[in-house]
N, C-alpha and C. Protein backbone atom coordinates (compact mmCIF):
# COMPACT_ATOMS: atom_id res chain seq x y z
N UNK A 1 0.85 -1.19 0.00
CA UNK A 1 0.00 0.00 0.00
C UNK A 1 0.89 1.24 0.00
N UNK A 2 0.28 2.20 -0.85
CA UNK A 2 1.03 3.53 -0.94
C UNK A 2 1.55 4.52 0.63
N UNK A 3 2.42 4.68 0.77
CA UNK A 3 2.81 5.61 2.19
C UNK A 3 2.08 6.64 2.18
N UNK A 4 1.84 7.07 1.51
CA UNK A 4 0.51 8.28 1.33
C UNK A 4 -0.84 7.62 1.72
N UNK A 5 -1.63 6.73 1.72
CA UNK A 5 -2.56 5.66 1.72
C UNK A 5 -2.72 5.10 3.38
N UNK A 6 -1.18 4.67 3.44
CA UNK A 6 -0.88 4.33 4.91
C UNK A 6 -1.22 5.23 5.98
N UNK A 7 -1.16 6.66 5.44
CA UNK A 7 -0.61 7.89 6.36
C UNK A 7 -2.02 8.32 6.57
N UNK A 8 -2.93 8.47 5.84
CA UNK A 8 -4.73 8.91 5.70
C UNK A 8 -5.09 8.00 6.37
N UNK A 9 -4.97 6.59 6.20
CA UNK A 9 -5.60 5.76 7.18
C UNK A 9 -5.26 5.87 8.53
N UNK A 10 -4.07 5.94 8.72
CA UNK A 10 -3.85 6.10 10.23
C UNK A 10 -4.50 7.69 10.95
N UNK A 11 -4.52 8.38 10.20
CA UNK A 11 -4.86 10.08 9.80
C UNK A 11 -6.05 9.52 10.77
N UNK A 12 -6.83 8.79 10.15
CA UNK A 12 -8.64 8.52 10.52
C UNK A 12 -8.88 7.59 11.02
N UNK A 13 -7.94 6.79 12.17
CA UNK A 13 -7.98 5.84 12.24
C UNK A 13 -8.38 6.05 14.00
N UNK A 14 -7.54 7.47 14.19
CA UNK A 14 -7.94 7.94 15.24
C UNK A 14 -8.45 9.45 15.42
N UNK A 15 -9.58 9.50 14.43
CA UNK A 15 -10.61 10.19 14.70
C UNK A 15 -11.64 9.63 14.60
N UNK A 16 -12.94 10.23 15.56
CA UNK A 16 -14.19 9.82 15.14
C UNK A 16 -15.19 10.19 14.08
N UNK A 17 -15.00 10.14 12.84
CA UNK A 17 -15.33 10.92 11.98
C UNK A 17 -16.56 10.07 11.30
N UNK A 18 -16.66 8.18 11.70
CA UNK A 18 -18.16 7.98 11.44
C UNK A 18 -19.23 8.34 12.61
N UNK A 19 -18.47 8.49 14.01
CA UNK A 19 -19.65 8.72 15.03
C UNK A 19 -19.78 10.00 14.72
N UNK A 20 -19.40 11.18 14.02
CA UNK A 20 -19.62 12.69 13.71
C UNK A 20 -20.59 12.50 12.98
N UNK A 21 -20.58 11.75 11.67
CA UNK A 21 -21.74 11.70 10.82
C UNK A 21 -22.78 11.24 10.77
N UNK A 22 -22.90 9.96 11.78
CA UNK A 22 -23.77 9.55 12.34
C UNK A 22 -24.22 10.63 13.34
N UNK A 23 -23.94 11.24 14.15
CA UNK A 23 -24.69 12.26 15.18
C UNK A 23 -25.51 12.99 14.04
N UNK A 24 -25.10 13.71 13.02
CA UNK A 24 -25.50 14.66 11.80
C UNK A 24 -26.57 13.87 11.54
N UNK A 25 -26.91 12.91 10.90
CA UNK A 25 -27.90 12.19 10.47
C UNK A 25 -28.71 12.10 11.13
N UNK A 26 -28.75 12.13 12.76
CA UNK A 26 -29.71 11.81 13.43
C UNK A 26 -29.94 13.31 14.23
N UNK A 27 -28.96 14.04 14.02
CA UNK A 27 -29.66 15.32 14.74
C UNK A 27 -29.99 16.16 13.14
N UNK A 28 -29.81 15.44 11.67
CA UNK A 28 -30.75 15.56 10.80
C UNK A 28 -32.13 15.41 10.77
N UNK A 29 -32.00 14.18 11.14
CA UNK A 29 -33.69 13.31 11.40
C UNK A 29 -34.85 13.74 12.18
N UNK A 30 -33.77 14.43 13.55
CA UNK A 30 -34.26 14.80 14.60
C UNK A 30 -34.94 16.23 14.31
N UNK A 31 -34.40 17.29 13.39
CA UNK A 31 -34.78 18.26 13.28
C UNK A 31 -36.04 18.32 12.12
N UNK A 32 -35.77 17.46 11.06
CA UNK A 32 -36.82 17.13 10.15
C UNK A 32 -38.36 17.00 10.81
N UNK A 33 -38.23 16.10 11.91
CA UNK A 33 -39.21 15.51 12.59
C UNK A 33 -39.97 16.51 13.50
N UNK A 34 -39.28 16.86 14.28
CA UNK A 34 -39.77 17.85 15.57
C UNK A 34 -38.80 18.86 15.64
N UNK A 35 -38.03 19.79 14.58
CA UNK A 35 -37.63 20.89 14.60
C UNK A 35 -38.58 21.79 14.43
N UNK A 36 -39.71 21.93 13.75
CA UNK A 36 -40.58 23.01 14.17
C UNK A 36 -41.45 23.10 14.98
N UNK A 37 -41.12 21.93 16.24
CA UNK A 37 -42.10 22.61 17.62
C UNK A 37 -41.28 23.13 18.36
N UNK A 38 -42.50 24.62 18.82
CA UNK A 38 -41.57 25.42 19.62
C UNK A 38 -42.36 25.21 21.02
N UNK A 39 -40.76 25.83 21.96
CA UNK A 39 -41.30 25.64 23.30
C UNK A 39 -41.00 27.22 23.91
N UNK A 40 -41.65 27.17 25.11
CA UNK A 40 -40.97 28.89 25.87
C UNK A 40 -39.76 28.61 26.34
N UNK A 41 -39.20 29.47 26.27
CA UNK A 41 -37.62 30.00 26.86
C UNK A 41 -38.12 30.83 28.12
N UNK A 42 -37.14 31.30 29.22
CA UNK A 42 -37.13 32.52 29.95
C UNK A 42 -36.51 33.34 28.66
N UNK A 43 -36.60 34.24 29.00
CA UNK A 43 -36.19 35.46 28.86
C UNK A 43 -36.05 36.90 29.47
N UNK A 44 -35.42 38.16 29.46
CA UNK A 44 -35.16 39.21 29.88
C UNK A 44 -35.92 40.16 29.56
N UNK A 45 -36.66 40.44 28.70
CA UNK A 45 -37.78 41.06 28.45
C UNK A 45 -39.10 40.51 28.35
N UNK A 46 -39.36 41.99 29.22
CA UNK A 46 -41.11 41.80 29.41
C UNK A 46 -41.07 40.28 30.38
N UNK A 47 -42.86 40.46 30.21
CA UNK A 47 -43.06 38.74 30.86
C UNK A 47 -43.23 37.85 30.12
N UNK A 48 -43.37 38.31 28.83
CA UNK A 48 -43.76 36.79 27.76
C UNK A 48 -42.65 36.23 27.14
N UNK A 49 -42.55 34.89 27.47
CA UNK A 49 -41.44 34.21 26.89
C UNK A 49 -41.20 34.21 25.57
N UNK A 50 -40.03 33.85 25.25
CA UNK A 50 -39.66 33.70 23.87
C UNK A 50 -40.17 32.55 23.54
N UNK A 51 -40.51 32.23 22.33
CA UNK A 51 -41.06 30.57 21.79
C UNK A 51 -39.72 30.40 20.92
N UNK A 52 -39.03 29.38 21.09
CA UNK A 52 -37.97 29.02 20.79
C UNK A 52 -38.30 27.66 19.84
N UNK A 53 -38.14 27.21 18.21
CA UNK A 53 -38.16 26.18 18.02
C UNK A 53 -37.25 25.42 18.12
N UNK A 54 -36.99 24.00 17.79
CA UNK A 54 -36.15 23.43 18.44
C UNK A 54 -35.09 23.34 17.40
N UNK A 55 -35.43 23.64 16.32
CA UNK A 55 -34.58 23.68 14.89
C UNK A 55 -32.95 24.56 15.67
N UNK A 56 -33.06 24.86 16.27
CA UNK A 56 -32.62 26.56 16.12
C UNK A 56 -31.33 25.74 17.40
N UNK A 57 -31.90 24.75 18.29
CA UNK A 57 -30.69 24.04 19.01
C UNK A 57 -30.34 22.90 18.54
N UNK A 58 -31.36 22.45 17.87
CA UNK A 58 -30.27 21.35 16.69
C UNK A 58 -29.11 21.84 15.73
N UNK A 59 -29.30 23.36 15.85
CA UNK A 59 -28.55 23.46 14.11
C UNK A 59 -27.17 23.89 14.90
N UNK A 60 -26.83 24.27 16.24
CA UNK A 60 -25.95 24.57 17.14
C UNK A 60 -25.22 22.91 17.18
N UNK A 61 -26.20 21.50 17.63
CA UNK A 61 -25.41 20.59 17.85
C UNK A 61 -24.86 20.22 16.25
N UNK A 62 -25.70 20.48 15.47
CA UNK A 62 -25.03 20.07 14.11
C UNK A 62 -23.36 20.84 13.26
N UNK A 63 -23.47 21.49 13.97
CA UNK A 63 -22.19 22.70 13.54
C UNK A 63 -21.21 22.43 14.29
N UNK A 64 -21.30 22.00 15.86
CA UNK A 64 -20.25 21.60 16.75
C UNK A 64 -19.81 20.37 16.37
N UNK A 65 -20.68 19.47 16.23
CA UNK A 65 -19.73 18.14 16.22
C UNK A 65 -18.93 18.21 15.14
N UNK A 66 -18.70 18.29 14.03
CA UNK A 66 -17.44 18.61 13.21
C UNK A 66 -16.12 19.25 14.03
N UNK A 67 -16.38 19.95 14.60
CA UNK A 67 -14.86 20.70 15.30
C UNK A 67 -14.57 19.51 16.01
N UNK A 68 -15.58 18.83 17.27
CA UNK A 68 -15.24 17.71 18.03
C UNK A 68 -15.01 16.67 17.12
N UNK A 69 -15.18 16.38 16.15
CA UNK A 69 -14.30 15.37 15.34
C UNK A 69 -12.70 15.62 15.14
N UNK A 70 -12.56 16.66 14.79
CA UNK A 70 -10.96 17.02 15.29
C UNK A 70 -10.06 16.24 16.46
N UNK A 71 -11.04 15.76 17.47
CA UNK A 71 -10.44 15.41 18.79
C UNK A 71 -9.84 13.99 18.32
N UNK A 72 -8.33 13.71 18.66
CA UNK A 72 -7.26 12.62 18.41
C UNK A 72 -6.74 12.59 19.70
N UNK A 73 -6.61 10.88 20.35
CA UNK A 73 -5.66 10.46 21.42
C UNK A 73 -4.11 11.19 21.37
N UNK A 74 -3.88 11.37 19.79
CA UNK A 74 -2.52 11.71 19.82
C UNK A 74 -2.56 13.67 19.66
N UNK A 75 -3.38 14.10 20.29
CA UNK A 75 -2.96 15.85 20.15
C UNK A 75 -1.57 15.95 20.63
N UNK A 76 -1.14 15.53 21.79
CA UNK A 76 -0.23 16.03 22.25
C UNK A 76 1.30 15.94 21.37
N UNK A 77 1.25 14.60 20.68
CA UNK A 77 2.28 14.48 19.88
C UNK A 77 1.89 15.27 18.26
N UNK A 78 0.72 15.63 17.75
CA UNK A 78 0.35 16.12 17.21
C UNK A 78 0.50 17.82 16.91
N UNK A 79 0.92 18.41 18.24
CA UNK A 79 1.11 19.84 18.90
C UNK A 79 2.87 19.80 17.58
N UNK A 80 3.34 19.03 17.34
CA UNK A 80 4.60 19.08 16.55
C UNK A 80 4.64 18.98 15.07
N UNK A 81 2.99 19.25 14.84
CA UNK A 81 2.73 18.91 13.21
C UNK A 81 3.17 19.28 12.38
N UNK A 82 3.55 18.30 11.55
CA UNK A 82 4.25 18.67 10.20
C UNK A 82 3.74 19.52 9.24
N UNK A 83 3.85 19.79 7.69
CA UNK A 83 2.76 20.25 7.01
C UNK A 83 2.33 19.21 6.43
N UNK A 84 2.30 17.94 6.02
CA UNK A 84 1.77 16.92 5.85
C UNK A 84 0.35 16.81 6.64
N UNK A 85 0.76 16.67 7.62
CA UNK A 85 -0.23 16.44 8.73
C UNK A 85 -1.28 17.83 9.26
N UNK A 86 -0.27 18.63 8.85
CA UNK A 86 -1.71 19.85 8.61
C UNK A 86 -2.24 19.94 7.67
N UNK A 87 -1.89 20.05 6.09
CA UNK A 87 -2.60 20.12 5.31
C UNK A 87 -3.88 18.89 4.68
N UNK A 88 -3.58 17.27 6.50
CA UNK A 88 -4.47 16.53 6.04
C UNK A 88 -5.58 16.83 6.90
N UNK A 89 -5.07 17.93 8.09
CA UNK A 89 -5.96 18.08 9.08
C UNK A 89 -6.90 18.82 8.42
N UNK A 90 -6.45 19.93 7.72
CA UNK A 90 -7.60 21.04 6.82
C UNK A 90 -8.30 20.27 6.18
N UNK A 91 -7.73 19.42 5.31
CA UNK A 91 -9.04 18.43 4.19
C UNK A 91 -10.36 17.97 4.84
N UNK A 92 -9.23 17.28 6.50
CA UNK A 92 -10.59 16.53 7.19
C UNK A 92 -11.75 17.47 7.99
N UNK A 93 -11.23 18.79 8.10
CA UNK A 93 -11.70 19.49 8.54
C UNK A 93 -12.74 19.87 7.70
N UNK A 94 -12.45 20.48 6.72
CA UNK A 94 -13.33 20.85 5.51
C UNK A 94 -14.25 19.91 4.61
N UNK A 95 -14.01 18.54 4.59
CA UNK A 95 -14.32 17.52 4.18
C UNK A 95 -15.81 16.93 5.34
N UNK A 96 -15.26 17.28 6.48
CA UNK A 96 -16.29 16.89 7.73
C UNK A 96 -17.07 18.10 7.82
N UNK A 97 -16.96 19.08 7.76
CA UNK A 97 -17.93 20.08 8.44
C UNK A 97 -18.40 20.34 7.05
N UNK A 98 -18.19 20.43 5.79
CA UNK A 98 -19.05 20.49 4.28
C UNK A 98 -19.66 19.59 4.18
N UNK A 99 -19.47 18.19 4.90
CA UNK A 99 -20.16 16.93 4.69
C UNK A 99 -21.64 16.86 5.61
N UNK A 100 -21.17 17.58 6.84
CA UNK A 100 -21.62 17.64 7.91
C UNK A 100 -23.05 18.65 7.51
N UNK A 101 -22.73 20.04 7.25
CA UNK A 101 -23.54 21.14 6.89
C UNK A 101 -24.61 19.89 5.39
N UNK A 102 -24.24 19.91 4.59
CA UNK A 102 -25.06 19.23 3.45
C UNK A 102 -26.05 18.55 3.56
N UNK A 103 -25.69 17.13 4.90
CA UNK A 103 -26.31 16.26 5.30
C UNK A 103 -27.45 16.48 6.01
N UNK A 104 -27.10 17.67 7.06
CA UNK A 104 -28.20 18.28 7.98
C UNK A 104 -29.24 19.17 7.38
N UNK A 105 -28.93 20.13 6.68
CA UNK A 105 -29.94 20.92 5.89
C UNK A 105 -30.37 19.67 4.89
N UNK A 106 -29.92 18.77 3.82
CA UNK A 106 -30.76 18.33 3.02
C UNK A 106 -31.71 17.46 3.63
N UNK A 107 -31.36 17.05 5.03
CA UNK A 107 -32.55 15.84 5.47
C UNK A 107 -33.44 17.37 5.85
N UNK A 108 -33.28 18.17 6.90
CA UNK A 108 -34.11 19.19 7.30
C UNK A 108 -35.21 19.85 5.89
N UNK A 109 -33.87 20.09 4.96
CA UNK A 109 -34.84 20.46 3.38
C UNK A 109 -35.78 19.77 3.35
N UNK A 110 -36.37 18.62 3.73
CA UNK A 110 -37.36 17.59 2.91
C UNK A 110 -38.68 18.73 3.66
N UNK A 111 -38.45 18.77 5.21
CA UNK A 111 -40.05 19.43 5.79
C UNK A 111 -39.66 20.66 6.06
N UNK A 112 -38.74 21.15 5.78
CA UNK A 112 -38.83 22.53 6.34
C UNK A 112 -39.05 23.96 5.39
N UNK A 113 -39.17 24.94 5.15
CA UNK A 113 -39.20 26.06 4.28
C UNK A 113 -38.09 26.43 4.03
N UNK A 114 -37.72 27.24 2.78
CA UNK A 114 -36.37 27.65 2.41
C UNK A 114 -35.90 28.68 3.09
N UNK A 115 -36.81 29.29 3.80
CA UNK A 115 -36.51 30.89 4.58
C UNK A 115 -36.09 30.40 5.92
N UNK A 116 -36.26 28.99 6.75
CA UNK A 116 -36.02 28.58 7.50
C UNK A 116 -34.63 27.78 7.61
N UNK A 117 -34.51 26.77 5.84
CA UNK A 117 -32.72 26.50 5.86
C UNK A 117 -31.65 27.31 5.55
N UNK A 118 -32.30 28.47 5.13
CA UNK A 118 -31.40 29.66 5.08
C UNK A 118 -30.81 30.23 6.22
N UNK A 119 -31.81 30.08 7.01
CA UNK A 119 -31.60 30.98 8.79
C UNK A 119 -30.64 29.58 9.48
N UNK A 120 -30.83 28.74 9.43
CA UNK A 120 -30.45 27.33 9.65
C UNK A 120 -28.72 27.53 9.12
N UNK A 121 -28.78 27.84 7.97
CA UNK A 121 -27.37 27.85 7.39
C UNK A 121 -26.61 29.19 7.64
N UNK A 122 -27.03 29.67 8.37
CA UNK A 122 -26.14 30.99 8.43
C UNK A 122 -25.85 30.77 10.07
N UNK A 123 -26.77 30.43 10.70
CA UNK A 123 -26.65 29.86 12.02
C UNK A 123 -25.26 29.10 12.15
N UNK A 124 -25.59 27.70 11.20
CA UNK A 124 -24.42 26.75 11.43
C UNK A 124 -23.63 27.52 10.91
N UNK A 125 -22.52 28.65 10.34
CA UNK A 125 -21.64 29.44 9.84
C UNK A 125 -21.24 29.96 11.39
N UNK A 126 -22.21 30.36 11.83
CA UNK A 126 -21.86 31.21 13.20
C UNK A 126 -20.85 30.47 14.61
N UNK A 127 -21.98 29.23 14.51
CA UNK A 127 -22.11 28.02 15.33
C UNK A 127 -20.57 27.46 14.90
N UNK A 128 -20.40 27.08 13.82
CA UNK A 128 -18.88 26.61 13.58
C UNK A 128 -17.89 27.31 14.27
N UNK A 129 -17.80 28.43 13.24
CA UNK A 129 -16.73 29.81 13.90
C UNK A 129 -16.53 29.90 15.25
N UNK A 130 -17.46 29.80 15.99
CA UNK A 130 -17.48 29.76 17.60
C UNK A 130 -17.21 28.61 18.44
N UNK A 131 -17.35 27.11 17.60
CA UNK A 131 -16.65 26.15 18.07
C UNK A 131 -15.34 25.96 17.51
N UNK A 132 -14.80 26.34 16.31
CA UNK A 132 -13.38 26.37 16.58
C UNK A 132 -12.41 26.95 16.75
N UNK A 133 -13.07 28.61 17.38
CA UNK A 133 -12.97 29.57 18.46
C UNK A 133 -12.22 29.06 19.97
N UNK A 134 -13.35 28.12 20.41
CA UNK A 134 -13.31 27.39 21.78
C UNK A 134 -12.46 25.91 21.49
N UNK A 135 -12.67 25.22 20.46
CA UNK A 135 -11.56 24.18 20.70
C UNK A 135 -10.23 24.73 20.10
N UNK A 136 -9.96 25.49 19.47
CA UNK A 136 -8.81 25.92 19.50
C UNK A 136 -8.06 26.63 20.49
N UNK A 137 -8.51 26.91 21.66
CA UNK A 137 -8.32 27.63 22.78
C UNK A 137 -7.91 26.50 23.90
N UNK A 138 -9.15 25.93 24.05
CA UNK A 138 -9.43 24.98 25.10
C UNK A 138 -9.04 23.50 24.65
N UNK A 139 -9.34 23.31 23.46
CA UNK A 139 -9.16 21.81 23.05
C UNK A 139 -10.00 21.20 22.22
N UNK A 140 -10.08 20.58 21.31
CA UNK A 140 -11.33 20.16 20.75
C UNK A 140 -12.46 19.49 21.16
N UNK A 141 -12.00 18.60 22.07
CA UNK A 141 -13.40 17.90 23.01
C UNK A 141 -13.96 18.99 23.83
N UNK A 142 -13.58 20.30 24.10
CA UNK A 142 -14.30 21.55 24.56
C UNK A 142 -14.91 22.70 23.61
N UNK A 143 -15.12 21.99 22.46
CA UNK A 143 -15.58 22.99 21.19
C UNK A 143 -17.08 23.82 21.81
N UNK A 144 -17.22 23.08 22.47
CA UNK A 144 -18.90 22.87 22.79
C UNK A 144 -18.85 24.13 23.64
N UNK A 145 -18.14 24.41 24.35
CA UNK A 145 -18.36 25.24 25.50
C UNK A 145 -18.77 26.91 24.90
N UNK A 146 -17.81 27.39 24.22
CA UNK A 146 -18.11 28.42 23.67
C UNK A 146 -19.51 28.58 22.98
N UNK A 147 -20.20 27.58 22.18
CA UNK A 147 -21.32 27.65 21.05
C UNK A 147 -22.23 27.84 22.63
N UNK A 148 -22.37 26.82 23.62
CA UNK A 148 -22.84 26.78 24.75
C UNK A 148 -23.38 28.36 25.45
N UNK A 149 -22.49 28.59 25.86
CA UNK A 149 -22.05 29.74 26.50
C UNK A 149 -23.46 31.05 25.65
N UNK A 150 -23.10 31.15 24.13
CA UNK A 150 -23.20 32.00 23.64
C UNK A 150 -24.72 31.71 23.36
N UNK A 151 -25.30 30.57 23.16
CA UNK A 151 -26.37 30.02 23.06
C UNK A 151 -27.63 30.74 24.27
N UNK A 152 -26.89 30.44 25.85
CA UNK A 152 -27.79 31.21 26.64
C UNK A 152 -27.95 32.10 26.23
N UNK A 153 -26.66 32.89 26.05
CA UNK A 153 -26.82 34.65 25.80
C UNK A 153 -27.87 34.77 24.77
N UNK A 154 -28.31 34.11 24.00
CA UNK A 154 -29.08 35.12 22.41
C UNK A 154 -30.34 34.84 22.95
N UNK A 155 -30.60 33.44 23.45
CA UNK A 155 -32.08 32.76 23.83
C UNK A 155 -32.38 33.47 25.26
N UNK A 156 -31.54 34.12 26.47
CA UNK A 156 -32.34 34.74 27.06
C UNK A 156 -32.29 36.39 26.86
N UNK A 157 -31.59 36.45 26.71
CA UNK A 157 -31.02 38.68 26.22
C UNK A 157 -31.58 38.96 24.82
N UNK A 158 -31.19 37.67 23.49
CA UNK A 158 -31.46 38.47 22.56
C UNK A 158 -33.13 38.42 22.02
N UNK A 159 -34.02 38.26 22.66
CA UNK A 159 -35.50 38.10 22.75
C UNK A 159 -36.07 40.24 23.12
N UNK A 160 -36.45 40.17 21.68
CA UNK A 160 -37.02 41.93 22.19
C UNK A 160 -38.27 41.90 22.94
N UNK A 161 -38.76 40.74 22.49
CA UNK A 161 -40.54 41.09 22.85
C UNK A 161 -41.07 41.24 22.04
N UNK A 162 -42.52 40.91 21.72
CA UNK A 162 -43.66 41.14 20.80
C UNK A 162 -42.76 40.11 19.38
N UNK A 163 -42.15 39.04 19.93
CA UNK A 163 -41.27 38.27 18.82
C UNK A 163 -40.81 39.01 17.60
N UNK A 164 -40.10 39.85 18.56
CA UNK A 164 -38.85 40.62 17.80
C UNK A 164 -37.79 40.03 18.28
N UNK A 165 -36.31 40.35 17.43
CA UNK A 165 -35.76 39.77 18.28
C UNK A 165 -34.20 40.69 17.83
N UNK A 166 -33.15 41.07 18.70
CA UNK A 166 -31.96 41.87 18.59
C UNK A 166 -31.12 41.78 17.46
N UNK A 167 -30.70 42.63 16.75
CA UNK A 167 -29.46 42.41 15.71
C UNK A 167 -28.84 41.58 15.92
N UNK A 168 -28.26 41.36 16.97
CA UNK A 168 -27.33 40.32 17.47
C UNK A 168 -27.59 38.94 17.56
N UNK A 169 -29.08 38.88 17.71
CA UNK A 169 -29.67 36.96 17.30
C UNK A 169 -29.44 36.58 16.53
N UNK A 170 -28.35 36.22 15.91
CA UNK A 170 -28.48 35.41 14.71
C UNK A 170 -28.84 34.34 14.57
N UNK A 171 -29.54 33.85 15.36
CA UNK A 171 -29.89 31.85 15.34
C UNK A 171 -31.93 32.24 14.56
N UNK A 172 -32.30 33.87 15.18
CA UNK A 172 -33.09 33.40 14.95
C UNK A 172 -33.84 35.10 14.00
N UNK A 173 -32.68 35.88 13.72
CA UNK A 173 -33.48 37.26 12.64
C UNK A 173 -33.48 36.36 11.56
N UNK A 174 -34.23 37.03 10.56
CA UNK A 174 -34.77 36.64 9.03
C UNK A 174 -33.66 36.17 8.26
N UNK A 175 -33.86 35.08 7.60
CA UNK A 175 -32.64 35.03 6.46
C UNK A 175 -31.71 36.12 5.90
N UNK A 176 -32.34 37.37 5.24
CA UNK A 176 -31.44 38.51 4.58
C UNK A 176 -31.10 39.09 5.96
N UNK A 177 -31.51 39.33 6.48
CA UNK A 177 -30.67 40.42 7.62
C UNK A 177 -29.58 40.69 7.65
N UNK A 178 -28.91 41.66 7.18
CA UNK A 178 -27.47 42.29 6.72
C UNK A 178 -26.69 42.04 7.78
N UNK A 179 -27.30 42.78 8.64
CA UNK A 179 -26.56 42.16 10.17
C UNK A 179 -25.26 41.35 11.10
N UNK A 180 -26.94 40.57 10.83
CA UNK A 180 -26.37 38.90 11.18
C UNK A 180 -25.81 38.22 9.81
N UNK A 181 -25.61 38.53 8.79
CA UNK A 181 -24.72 37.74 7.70
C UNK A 181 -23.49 38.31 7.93
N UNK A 182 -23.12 39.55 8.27
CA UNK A 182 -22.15 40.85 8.33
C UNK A 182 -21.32 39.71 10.04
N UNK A 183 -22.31 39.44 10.44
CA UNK A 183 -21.97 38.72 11.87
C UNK A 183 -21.50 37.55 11.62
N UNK A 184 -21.92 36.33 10.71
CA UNK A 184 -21.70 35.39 10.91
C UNK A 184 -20.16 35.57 9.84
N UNK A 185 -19.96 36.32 8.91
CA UNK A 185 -18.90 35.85 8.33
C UNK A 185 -17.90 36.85 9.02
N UNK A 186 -18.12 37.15 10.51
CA UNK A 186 -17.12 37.33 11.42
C UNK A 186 -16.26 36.78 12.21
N UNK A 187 -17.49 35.89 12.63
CA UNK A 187 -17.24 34.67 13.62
C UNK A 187 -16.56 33.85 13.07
N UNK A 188 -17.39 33.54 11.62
CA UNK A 188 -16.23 32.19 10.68
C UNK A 188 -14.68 32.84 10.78
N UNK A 189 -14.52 34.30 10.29
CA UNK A 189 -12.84 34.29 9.80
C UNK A 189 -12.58 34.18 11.10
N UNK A 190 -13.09 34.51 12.73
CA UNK A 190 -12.08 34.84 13.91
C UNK A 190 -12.30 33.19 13.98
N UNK A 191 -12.93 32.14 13.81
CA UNK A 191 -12.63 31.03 14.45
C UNK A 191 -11.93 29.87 13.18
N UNK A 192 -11.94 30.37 12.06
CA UNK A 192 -10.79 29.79 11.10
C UNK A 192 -8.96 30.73 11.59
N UNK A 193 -9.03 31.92 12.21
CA UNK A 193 -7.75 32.65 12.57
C UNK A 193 -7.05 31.82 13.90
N UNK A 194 -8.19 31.48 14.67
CA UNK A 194 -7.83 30.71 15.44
C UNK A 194 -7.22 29.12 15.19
N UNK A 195 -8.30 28.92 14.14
CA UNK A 195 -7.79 27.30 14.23
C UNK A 195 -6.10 27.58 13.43
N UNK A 196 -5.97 28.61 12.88
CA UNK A 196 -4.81 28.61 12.31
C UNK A 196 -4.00 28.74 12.88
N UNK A 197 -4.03 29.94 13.76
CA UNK A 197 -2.79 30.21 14.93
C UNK A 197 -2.47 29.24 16.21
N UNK A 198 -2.00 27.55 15.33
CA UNK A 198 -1.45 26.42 15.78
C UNK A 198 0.01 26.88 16.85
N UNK A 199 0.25 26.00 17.53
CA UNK A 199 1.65 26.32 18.38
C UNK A 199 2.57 26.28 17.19
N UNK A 200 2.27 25.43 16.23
CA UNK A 200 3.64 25.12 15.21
C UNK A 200 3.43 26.24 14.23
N UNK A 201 2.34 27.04 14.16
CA UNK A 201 2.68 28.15 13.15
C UNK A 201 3.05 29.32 14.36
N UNK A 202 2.76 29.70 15.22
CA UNK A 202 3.34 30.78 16.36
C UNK A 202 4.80 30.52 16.28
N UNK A 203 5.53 29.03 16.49
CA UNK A 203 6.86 28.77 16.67
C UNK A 203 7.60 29.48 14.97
N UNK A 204 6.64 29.17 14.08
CA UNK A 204 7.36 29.75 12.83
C UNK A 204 7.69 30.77 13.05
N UNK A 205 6.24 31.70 13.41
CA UNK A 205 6.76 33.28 13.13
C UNK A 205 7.72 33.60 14.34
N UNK A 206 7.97 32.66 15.47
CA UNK A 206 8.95 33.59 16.44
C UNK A 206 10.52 33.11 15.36
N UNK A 207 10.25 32.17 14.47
CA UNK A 207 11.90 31.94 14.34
C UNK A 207 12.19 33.04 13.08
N UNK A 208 11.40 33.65 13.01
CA UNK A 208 11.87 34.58 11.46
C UNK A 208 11.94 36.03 12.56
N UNK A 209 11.52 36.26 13.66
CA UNK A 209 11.84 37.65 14.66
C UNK A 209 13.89 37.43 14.52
C-alpha cells in the first residue's frame, strides 16, 4: 500500500469521523421531525417568553460536532505537526464540516421552508466559527463550550418582545438580515484565525523575529 494511503488511514484511524456523521444524520432526522415545535424560553424582556423552536438548538449541535471530530488520542504528539499532517488536518476538517452542513440541511430540506434553511445555514456558519474559536483555545473535546455559552446569551437577552428579536440573534433574525450575515462571516474568519494560529505556526513566526 502507498505511504501516502498508509498515512490517511492512520490520519482517521484515530478520529471519530463515522460517530460525527452519524450524530449529523440523526440530529438531521431529529430536526426534520420535531424541529418546528416550539417551546418557551425565559427570557429578559417583558413577561412573555420567547417561543424558541427546536430547529434553532439542533442546528448549534449540528455545527459543533465537526470541530469535536478534530479530537485525536494523539494531540499532544500532534502539537509538533508537520505540514503533511496539517494540510491533512484542513481536508478533514473541511471535508467533515461540508459533509456535515449538506447532510443536515438536506434531510431538514425535505419538511422545512427555504426561509427557515437559510436561517439554519447561516446559524451553522456562526455556530462553527465559535466552536473552533473554543476548541482551539481549550481543546477540541471543549468545542462545545463556547457555542454553549453563547447560546444562553441570544435565547435569554437576545428576545425583544412582541417576537422581535436583537441584531445580534443570529440563530433566529430573518434570512437577509445584513446584520447577522455581516456577523456570521465574522465569527467564521475569527474562528478559522484561530484554528490557524497552531503552536507550530506561532513557533514559525517567532523563528523569522
Amino acid at each position: 500500500m502507498p505511504t501516502g494511503a498508509v498515512s490517511v488511514r492512520l490520519f482517521l484511524s484515530v478520529r471519530p469521523a463515522g460517530a460525527i456523521l452519524a450524530g449529523v444524520v440523526l440530529l438531521g432526522a431529529l430536526a426534520a421531525w420535531f424541529g418546528m415545535v416550539r417551546t418557551p424560553l425565559p427570557q429578559a424582556a417583558g413577561q412573555d417568553s420567547a417561543i424558541i423552536p427546536l430547529w434553532r438548538l439542533l442546528a448549534m449541535g449540528a455545527a459543533v460536532l465537526p470541530v469535536i471530530g478534530l479530537t485525536s488520542p494523539l494531540a499532544g504528539l500532534e502539537l509538533m505537526a508537520t505540514r503533511r499532517l496539517r494540510s491533512m488536518q484542513r481536508r478533514y476538517l473541511a471535508g467533515l464540516g461540508i459533509g456535515s452542513a449538506v447532510i443536515f440541511l438536506g434531510i431538514s430540506a425535505f419538511v422545512m421552508p427555504p426561509s427557515v434553511i437559510a436561517i439554519m445555514a447561516r446559524g451553522w456558519v456562526d455556530w462553527f466559527g465559535l466552536a473552533l474559536l473554543a476548541g482551539a483555545v481549550l481543546g477540541w473535546r471543549l468545542a462545545w463550550t463556547l457555542p454553549s455559552v453563547v447560546a444562553v446569551v441570544l435565547w435569554y437577552w437576545g428576545y425583544g418582545g412582541n417576537q422581535q428579536y436583537r441584531w445580534w440573534e443570529f440563530s433566529a433574525r430573518p434570512y437577509d438580515d445584513v446584520p447577522s450575515l455581516v456577523l456570521s462571516a465574522a465569527l467564521l474568519a475569527v474562528g478559522l484565525a484561530a484554528y490557524a494560529a497552531t503552536p507550530w505556526r506561532r513557533r514559525r513566526l517567532t523563528f523569522w523575529r
